[in-house]
PDB file of N, CA and C in Angstrom:
ATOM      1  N   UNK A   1      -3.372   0.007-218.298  1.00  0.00           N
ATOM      2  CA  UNK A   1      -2.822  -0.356-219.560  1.00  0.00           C
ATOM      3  C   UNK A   1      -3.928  -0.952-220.437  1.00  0.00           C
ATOM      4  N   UNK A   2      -4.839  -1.752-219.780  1.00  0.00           N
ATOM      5  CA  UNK A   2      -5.829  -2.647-220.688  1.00  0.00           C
ATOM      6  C   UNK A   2      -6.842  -1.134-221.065  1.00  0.00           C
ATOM      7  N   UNK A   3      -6.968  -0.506-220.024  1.00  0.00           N
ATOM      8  CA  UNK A   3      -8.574   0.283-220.424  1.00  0.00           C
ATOM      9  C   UNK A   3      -7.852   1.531-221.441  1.00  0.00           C
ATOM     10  N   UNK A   4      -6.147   1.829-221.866  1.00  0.00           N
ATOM     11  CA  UNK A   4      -5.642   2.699-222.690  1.00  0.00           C
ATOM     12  C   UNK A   4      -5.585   1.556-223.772  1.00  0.00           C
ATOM     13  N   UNK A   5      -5.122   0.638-223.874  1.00  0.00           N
ATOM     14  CA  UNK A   5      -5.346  -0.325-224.982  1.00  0.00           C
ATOM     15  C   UNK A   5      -6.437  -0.294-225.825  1.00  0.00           C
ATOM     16  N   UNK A   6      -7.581  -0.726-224.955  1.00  0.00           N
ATOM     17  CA  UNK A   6      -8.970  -0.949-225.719  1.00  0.00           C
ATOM     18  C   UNK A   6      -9.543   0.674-225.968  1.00  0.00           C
ATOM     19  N   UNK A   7      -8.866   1.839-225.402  1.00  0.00           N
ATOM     20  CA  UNK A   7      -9.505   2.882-225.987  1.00  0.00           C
ATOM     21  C   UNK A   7      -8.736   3.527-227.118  1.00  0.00           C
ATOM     22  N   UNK A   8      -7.424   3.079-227.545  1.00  0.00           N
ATOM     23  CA  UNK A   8      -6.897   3.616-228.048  1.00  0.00           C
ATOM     24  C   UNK A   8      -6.904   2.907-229.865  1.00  0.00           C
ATOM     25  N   UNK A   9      -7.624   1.196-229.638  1.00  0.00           N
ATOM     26  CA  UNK A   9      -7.191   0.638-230.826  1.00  0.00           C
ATOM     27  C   UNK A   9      -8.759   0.120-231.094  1.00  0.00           C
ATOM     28  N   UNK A  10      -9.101  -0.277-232.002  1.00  0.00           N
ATOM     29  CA  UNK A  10     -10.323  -1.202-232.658  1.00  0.00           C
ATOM     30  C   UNK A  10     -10.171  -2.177-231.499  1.00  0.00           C
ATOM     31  N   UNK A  11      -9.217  -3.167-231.035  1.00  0.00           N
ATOM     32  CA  UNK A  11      -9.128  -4.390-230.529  1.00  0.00           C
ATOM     33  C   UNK A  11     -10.631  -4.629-229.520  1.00  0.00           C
ATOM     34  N   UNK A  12     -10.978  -5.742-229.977  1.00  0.00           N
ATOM     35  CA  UNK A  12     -11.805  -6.553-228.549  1.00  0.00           C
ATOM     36  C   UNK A  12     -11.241  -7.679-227.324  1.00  0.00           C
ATOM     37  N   UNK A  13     -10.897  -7.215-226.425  1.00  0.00           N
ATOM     38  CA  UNK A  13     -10.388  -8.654-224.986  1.00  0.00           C
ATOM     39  C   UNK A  13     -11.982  -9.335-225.259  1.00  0.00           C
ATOM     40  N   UNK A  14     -11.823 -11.004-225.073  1.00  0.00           N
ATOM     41  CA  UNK A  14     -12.681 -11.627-225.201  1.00  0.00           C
ATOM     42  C   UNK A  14     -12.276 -12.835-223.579  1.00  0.00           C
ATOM     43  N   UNK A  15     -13.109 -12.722-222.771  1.00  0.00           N
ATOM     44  CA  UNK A  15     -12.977 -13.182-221.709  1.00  0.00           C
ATOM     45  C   UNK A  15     -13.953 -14.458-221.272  1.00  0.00           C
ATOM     46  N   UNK A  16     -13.488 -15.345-219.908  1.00  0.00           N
ATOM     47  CA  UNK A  16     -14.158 -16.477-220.540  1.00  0.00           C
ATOM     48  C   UNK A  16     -14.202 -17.484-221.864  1.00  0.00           C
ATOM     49  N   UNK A  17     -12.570 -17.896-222.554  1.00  0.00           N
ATOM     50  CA  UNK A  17     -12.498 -18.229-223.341  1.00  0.00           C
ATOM     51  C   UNK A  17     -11.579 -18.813-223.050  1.00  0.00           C
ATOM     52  N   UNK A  18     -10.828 -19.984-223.964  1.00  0.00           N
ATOM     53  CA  UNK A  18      -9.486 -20.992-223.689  1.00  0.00           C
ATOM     54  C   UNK A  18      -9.445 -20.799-224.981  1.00  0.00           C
ATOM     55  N   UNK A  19      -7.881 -20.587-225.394  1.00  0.00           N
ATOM     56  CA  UNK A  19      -7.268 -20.676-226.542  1.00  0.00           C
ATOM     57  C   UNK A  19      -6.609 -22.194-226.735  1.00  0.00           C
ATOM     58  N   UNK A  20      -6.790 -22.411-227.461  1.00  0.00           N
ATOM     59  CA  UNK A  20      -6.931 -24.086-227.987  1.00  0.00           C
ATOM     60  C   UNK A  20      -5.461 -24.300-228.708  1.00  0.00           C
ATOM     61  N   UNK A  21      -5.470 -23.335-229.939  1.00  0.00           N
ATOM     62  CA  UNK A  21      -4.078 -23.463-230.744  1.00  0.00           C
ATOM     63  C   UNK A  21      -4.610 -22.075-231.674  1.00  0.00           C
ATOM     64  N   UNK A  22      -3.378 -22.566-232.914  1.00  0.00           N
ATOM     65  CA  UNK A  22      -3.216 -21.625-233.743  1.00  0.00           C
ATOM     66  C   UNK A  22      -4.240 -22.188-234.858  1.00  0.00           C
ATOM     67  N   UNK A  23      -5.057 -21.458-235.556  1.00  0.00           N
ATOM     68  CA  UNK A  23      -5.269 -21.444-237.080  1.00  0.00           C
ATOM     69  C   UNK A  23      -4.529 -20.736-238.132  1.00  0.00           C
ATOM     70  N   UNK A  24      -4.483 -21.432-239.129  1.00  0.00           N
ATOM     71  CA  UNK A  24      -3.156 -21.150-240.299  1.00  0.00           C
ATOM     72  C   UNK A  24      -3.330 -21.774-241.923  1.00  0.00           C
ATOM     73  N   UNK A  25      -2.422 -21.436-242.619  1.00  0.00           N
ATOM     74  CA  UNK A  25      -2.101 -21.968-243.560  1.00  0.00           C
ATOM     75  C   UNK A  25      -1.190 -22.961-243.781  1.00  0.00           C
ATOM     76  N   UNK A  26      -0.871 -23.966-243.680  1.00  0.00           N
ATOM     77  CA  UNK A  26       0.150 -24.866-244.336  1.00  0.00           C
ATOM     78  C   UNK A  26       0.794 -24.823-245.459  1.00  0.00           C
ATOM     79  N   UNK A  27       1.984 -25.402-245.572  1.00  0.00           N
ATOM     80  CA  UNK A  27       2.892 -25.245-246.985  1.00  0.00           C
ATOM     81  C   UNK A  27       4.128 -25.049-246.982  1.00  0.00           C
ATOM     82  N   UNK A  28       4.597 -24.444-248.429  1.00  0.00           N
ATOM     83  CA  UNK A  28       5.248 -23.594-248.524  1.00  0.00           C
ATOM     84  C   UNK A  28       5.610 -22.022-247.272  1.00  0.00           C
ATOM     85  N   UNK A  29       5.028 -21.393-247.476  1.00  0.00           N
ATOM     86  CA  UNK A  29       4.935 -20.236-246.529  1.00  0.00           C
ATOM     87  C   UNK A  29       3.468 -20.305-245.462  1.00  0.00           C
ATOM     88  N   UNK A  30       4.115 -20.984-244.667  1.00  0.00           N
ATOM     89  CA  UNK A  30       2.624 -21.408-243.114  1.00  0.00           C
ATOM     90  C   UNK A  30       3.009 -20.262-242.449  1.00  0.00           C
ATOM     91  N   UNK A  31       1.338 -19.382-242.033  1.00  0.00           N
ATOM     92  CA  UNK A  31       1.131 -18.515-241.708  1.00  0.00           C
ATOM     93  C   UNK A  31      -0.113 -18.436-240.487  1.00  0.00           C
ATOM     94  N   UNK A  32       0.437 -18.181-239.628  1.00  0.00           N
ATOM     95  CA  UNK A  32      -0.686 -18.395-238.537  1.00  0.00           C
ATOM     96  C   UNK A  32      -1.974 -17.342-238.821  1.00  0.00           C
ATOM     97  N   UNK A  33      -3.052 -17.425-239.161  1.00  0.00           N
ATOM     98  CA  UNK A  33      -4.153 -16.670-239.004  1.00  0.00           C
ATOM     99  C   UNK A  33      -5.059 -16.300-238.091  1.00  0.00           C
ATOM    100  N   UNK A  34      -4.806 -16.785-237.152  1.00  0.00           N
ATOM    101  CA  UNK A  34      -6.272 -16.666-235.610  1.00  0.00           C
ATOM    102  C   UNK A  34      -5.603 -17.857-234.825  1.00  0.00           C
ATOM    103  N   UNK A  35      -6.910 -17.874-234.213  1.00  0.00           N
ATOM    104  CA  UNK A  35      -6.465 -18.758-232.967  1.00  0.00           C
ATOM    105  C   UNK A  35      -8.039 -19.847-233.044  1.00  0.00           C
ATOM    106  N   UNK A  36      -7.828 -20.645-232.900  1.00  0.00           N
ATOM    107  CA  UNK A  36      -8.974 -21.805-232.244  1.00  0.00           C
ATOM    108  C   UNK A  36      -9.532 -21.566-230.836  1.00  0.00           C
ATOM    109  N   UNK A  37     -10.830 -21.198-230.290  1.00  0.00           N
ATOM    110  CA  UNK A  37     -11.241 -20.622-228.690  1.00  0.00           C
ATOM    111  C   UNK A  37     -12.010 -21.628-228.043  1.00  0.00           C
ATOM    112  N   UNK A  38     -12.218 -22.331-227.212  1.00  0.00           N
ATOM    113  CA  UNK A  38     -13.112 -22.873-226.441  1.00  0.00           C
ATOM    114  C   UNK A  38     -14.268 -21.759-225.936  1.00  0.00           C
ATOM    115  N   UNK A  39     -15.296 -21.754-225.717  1.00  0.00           N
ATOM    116  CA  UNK A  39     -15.969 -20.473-225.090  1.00  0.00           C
ATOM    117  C   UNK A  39     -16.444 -21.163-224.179  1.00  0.00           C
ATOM    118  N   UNK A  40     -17.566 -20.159-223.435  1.00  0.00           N
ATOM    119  CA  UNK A  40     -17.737 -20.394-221.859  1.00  0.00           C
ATOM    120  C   UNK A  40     -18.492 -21.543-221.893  1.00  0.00           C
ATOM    121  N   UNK A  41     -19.783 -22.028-223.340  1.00  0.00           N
ATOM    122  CA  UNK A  41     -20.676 -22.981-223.553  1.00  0.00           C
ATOM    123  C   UNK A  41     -19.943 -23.988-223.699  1.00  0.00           C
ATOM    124  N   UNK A  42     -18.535 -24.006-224.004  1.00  0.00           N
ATOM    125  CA  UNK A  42     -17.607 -25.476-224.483  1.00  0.00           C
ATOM    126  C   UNK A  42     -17.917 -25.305-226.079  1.00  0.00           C
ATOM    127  N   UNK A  43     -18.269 -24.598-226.296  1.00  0.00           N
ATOM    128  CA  UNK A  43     -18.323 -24.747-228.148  1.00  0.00           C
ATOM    129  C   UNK A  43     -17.189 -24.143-229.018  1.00  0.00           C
ATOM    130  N   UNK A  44     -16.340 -24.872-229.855  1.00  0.00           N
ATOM    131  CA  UNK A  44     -14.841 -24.007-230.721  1.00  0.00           C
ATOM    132  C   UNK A  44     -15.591 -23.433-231.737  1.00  0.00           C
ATOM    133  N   UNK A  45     -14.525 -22.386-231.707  1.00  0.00           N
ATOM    134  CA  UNK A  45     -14.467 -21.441-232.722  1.00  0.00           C
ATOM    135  C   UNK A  45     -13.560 -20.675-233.245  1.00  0.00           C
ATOM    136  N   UNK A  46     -13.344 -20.712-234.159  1.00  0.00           N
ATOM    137  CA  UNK A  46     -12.245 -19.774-234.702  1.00  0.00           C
ATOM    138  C   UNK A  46     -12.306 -17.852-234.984  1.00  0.00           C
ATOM    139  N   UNK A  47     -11.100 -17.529-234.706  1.00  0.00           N
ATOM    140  CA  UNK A  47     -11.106 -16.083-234.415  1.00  0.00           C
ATOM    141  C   UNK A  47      -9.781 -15.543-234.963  1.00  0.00           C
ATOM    142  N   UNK A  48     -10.300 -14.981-236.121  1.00  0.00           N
ATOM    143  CA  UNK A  48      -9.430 -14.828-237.625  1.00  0.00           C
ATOM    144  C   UNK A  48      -8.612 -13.404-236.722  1.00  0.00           C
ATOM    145  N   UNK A  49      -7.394 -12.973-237.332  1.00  0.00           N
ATOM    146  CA  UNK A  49      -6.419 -11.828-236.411  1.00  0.00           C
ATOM    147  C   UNK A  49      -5.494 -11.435-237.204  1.00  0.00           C
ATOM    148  N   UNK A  50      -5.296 -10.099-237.457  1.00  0.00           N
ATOM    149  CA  UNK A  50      -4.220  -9.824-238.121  1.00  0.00           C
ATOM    150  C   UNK A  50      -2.523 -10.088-237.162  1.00  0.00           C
ATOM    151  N   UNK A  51      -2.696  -9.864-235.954  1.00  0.00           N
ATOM    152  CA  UNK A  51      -2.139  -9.980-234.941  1.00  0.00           C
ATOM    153  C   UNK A  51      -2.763 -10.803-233.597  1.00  0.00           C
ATOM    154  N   UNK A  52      -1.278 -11.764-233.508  1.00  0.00           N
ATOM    155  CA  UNK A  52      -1.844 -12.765-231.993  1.00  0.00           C
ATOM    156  C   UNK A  52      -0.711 -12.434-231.422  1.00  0.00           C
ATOM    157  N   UNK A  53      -1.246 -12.039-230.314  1.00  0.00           N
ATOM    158  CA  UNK A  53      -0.364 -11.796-228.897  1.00  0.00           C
ATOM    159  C   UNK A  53      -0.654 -13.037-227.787  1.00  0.00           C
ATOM    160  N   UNK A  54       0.873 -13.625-227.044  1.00  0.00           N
ATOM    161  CA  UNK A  54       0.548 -14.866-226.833  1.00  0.00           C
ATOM    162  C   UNK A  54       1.194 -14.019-225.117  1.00  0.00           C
ATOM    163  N   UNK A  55       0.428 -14.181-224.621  1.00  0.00           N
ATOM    164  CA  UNK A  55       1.262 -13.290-223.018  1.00  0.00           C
ATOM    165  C   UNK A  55       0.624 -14.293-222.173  1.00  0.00           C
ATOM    166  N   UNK A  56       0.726 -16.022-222.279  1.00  0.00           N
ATOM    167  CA  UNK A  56       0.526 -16.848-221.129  1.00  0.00           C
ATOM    168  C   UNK A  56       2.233 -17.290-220.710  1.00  0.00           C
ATOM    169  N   UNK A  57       3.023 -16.344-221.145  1.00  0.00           N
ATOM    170  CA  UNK A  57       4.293 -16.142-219.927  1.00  0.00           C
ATOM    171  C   UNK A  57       5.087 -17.884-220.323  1.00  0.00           C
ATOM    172  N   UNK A  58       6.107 -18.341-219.310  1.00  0.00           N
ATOM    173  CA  UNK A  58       6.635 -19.699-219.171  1.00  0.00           C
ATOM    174  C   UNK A  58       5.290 -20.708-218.941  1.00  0.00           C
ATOM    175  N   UNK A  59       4.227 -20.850-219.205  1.00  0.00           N
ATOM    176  CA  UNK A  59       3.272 -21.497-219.131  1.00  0.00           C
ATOM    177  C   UNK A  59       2.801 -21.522-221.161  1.00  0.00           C
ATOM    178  N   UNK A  60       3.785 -20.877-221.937  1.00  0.00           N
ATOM    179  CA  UNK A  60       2.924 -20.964-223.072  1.00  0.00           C
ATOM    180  C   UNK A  60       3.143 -22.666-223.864  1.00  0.00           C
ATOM    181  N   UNK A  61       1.939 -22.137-225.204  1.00  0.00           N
ATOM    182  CA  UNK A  61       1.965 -23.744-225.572  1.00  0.00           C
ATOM    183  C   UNK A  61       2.099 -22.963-227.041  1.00  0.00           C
ATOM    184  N   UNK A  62       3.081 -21.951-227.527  1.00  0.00           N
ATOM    185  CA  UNK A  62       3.387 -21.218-228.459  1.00  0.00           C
ATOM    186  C   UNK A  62       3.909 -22.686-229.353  1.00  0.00           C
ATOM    187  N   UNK A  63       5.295 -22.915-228.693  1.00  0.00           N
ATOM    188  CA  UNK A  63       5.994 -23.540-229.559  1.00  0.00           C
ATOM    189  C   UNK A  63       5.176 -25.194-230.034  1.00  0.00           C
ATOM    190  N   UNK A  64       4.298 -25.817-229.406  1.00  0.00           N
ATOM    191  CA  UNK A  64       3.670 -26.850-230.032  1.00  0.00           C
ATOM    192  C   UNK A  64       2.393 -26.318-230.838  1.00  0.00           C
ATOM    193  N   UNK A  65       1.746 -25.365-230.921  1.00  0.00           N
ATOM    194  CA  UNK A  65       1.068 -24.596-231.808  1.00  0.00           C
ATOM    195  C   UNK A  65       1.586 -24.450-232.929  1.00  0.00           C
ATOM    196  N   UNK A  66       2.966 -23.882-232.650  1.00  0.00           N
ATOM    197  CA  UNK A  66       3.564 -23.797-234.228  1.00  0.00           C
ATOM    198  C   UNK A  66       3.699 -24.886-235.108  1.00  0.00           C
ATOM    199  N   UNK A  67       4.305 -25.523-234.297  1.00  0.00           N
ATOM    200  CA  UNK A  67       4.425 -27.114-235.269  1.00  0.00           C
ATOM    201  C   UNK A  67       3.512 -27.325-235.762  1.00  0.00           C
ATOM    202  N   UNK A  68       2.134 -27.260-234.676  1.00  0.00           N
ATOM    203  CA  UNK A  68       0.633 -28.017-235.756  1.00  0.00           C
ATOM    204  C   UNK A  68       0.916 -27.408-237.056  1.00  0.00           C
ATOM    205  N   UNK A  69       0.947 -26.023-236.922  1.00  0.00           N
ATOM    206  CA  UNK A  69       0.454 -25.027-238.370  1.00  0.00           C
ATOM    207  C   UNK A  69       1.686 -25.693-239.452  1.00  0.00           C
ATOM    208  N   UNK A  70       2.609 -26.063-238.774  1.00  0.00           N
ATOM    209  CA  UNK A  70       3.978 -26.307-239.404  1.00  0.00           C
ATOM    210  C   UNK A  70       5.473 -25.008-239.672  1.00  0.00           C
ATOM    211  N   UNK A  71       4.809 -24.296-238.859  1.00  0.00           N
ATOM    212  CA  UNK A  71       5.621 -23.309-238.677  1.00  0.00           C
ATOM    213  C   UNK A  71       6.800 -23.746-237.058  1.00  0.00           C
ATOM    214  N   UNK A  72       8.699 -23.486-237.869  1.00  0.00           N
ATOM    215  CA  UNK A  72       9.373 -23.933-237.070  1.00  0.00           C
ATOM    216  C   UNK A  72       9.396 -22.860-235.404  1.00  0.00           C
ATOM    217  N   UNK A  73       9.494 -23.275-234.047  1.00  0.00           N
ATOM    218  CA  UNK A  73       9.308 -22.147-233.334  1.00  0.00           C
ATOM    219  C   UNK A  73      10.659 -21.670-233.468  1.00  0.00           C
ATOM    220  N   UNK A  74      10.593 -20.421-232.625  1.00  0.00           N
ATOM    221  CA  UNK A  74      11.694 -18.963-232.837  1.00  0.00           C
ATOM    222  C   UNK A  74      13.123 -20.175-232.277  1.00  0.00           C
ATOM    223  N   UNK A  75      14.093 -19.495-232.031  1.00  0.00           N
ATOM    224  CA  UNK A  75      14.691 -19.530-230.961  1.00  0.00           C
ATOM    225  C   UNK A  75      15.073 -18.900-229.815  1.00  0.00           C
ATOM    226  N   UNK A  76      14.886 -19.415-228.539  1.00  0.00           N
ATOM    227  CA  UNK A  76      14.860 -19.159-227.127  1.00  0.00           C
ATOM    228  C   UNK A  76      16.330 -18.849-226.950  1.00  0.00           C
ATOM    229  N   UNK A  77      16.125 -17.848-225.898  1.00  0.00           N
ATOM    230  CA  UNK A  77      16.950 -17.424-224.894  1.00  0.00           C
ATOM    231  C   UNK A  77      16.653 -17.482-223.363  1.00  0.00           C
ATOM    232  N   UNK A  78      17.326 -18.367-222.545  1.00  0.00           N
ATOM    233  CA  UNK A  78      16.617 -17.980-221.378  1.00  0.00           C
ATOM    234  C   UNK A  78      18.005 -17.416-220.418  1.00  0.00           C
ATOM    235  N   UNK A  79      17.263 -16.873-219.765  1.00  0.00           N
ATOM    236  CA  UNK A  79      17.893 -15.682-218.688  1.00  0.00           C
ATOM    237  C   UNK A  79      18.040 -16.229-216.991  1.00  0.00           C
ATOM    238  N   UNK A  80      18.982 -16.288-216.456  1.00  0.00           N
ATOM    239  CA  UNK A  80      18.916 -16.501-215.388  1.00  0.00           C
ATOM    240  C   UNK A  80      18.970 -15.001-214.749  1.00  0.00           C
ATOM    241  N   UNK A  81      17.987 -14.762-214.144  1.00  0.00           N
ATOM    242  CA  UNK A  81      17.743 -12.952-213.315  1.00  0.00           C
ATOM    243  C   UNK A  81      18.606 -13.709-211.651  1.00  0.00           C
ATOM    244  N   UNK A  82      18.790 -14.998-211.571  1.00  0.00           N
ATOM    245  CA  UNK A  82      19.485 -14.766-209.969  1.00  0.00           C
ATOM    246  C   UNK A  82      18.251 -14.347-208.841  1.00  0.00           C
ATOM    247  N   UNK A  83      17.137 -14.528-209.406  1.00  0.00           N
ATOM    248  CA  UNK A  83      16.108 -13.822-208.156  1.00  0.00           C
ATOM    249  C   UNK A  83      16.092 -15.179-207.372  1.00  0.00           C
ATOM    250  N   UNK A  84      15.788 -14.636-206.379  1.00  0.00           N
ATOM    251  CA  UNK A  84      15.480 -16.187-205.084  1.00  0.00           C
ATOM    252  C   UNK A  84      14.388 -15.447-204.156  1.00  0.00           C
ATOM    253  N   UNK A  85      14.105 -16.403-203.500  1.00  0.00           N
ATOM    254  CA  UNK A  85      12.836 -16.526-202.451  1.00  0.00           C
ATOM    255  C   UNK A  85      13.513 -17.064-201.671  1.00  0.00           C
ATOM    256  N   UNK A  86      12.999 -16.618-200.240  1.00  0.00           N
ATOM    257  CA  UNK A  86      13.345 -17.299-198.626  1.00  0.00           C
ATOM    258  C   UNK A  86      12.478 -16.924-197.930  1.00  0.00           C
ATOM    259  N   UNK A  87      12.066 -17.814-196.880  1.00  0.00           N
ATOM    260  CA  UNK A  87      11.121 -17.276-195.748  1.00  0.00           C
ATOM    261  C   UNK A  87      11.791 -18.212-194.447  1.00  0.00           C
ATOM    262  N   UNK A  88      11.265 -17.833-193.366  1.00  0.00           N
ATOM    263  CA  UNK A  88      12.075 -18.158-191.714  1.00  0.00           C
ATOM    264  C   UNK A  88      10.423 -18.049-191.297  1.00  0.00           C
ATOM    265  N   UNK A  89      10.547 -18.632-190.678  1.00  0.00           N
ATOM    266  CA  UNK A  89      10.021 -19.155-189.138  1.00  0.00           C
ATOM    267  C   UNK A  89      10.542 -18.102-187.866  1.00  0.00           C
ATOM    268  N   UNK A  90      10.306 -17.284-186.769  1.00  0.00           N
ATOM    269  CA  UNK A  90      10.604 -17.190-185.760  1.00  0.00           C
ATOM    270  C   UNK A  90       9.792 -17.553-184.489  1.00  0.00           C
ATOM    271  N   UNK A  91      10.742 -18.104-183.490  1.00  0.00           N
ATOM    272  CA  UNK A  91       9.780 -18.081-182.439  1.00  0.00           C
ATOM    273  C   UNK A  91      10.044 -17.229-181.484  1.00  0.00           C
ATOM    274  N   UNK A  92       8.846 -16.646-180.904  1.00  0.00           N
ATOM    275  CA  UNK A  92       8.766 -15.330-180.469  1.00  0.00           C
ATOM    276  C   UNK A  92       9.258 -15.511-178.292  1.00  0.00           C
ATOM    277  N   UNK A  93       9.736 -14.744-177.899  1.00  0.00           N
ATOM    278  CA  UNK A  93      10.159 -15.385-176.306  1.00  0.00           C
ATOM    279  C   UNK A  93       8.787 -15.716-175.368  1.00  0.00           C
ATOM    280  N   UNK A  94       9.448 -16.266-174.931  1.00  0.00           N
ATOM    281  CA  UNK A  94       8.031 -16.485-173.938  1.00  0.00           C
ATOM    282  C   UNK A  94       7.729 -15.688-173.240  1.00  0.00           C
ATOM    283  N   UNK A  95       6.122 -15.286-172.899  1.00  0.00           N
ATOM    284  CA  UNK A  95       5.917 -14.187-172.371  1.00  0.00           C
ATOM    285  C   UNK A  95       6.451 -14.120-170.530  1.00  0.00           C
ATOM    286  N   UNK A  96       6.267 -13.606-170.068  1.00  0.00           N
ATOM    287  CA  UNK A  96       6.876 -13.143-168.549  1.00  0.00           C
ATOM    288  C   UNK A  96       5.803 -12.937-167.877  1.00  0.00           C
ATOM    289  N   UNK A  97       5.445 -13.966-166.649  1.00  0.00           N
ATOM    290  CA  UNK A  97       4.132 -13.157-165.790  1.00  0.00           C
ATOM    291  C   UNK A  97       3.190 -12.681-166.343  1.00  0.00           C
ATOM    292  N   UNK A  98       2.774 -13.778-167.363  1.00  0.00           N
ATOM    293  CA  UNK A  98       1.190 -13.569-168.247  1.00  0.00           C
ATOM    294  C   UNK A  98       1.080 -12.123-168.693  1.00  0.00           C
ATOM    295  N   UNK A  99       2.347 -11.301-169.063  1.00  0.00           N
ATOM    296  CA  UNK A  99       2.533 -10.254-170.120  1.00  0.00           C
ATOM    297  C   UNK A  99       3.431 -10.528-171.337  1.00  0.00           C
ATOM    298  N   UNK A 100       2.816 -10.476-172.258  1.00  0.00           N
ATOM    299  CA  UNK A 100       3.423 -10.714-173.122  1.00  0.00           C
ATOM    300  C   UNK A 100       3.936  -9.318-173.900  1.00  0.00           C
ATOM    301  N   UNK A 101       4.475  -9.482-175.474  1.00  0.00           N
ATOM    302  CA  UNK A 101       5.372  -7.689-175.726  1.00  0.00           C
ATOM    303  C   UNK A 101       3.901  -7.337-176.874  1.00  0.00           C
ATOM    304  N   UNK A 102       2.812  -6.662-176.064  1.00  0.00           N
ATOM    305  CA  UNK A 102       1.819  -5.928-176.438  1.00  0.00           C
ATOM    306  C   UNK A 102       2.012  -4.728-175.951  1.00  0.00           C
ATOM    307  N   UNK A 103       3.163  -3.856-175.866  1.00  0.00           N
ATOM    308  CA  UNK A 103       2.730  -2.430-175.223  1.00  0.00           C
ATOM    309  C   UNK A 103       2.632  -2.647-174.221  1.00  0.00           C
ATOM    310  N   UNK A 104       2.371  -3.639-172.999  1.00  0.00           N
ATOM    311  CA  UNK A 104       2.395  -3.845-171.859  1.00  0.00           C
ATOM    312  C   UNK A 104       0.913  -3.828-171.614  1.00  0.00           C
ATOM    313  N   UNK A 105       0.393  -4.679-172.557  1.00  0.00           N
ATOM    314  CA  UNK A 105      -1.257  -4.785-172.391  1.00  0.00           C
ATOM    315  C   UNK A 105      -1.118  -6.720-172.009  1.00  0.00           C
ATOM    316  N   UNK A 106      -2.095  -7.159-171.182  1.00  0.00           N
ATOM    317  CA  UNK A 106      -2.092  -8.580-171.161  1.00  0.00           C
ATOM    318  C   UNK A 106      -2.363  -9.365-171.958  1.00  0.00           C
ATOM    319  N   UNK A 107      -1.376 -10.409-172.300  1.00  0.00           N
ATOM    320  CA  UNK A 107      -1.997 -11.270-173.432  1.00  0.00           C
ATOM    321  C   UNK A 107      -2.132 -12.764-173.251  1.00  0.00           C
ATOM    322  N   UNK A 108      -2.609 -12.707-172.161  1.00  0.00           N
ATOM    323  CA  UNK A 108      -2.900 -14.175-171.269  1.00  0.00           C
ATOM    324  C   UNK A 108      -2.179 -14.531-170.340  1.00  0.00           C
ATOM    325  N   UNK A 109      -2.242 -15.759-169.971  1.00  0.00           N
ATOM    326  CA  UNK A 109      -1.068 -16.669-169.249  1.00  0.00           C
ATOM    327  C   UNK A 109       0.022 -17.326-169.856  1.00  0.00           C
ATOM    328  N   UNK A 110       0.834 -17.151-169.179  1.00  0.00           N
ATOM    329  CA  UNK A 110       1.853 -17.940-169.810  1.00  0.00           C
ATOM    330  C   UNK A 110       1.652 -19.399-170.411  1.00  0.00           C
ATOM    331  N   UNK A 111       2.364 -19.222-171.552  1.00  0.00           N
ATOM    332  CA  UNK A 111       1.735 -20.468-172.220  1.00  0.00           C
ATOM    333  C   UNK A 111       0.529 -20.935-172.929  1.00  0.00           C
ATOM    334  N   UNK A 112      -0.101 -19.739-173.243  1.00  0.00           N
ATOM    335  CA  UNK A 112      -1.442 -18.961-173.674  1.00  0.00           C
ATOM    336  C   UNK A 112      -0.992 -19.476-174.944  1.00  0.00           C
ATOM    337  N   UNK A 113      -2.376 -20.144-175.879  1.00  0.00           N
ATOM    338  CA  UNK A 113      -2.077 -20.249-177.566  1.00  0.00           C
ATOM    339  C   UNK A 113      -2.741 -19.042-177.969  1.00  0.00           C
ATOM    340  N   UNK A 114      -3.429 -18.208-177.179  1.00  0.00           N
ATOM    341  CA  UNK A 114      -3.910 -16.614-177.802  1.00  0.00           C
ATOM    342  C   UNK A 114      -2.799 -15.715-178.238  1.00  0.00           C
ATOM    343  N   UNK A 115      -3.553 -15.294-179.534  1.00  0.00           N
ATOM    344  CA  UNK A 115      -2.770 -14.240-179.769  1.00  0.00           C
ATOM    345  C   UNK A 115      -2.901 -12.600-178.695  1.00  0.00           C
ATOM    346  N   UNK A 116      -1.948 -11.833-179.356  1.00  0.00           N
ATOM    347  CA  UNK A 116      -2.229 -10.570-178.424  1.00  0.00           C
ATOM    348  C   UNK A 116      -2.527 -10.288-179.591  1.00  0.00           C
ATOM    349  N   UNK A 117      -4.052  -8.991-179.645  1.00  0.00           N
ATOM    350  CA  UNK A 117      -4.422  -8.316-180.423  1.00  0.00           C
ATOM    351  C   UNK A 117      -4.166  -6.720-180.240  1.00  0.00           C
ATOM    352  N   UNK A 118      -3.849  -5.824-181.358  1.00  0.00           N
ATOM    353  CA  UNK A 118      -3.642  -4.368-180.393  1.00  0.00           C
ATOM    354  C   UNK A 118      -4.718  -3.775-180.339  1.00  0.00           C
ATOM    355  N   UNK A 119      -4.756  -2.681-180.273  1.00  0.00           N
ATOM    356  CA  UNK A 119      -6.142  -2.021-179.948  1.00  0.00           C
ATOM    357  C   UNK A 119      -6.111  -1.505-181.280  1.00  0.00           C
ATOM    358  N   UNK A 120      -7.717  -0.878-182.074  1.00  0.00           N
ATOM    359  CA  UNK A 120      -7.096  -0.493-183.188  1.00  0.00           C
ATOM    360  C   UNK A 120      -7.984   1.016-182.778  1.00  0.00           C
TER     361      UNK A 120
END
């Protein structure tokens, strides 16, 4: 997607950089113009844009950006998707007569903290 992006438009990705906030106009009609950058030396700079795309996800700092400029933020919708995460623990049986379940290859003595490795 990035290497059809950058071949398809003028745009430059500028990497090694921290976006700081918005640059803008104040007023009447406040208009965001660029963005403020930290670069890799620590030195700001501004980086004028006809278009800012903000894709740092539930981590953004969109809506206190706006305010600086004085622009009110959108309004939110948030979505519950219902996704969940789980993970388990099992413990595995104890091996039998210093065989453990390798294919019936040995995997120590009983009570062995070795793993069984397979053959590769």
């Amino acid at each position: 997607m990035r290497r059809l992006f950058l071949r398809e438009t003028r745009a430059k990705v500028r990497q090694g950089v921290q976006v700081l906030g918005l640059v803008g106009t104040c007023g009447a009609k406040p208009r965001a113009t660029g963005v403020r950058l930290r670069t890799e030396s620590g030195s700001e700079e501004d980086l004028l844009a006809d278009l800012i795309v903000d894709a740092s996800g539930r981590n953004t700092h969109a809506d206190a950006w706006l305010r600086q400029i004085g622009v009110p933020p959108p309004a939110t919708q948030r979505v519950d998707a219902k996704a969940g995460y789980a993970s388990r623990f099992y413990k595995a049986p104890r091996a039998q007569s210093g065989r453990g379940r390798c294919g019936g290859r040995a995997c120590g003595s009983s009570g062995s903290r070795r793993r069984c490795r397979a053959a590769r």
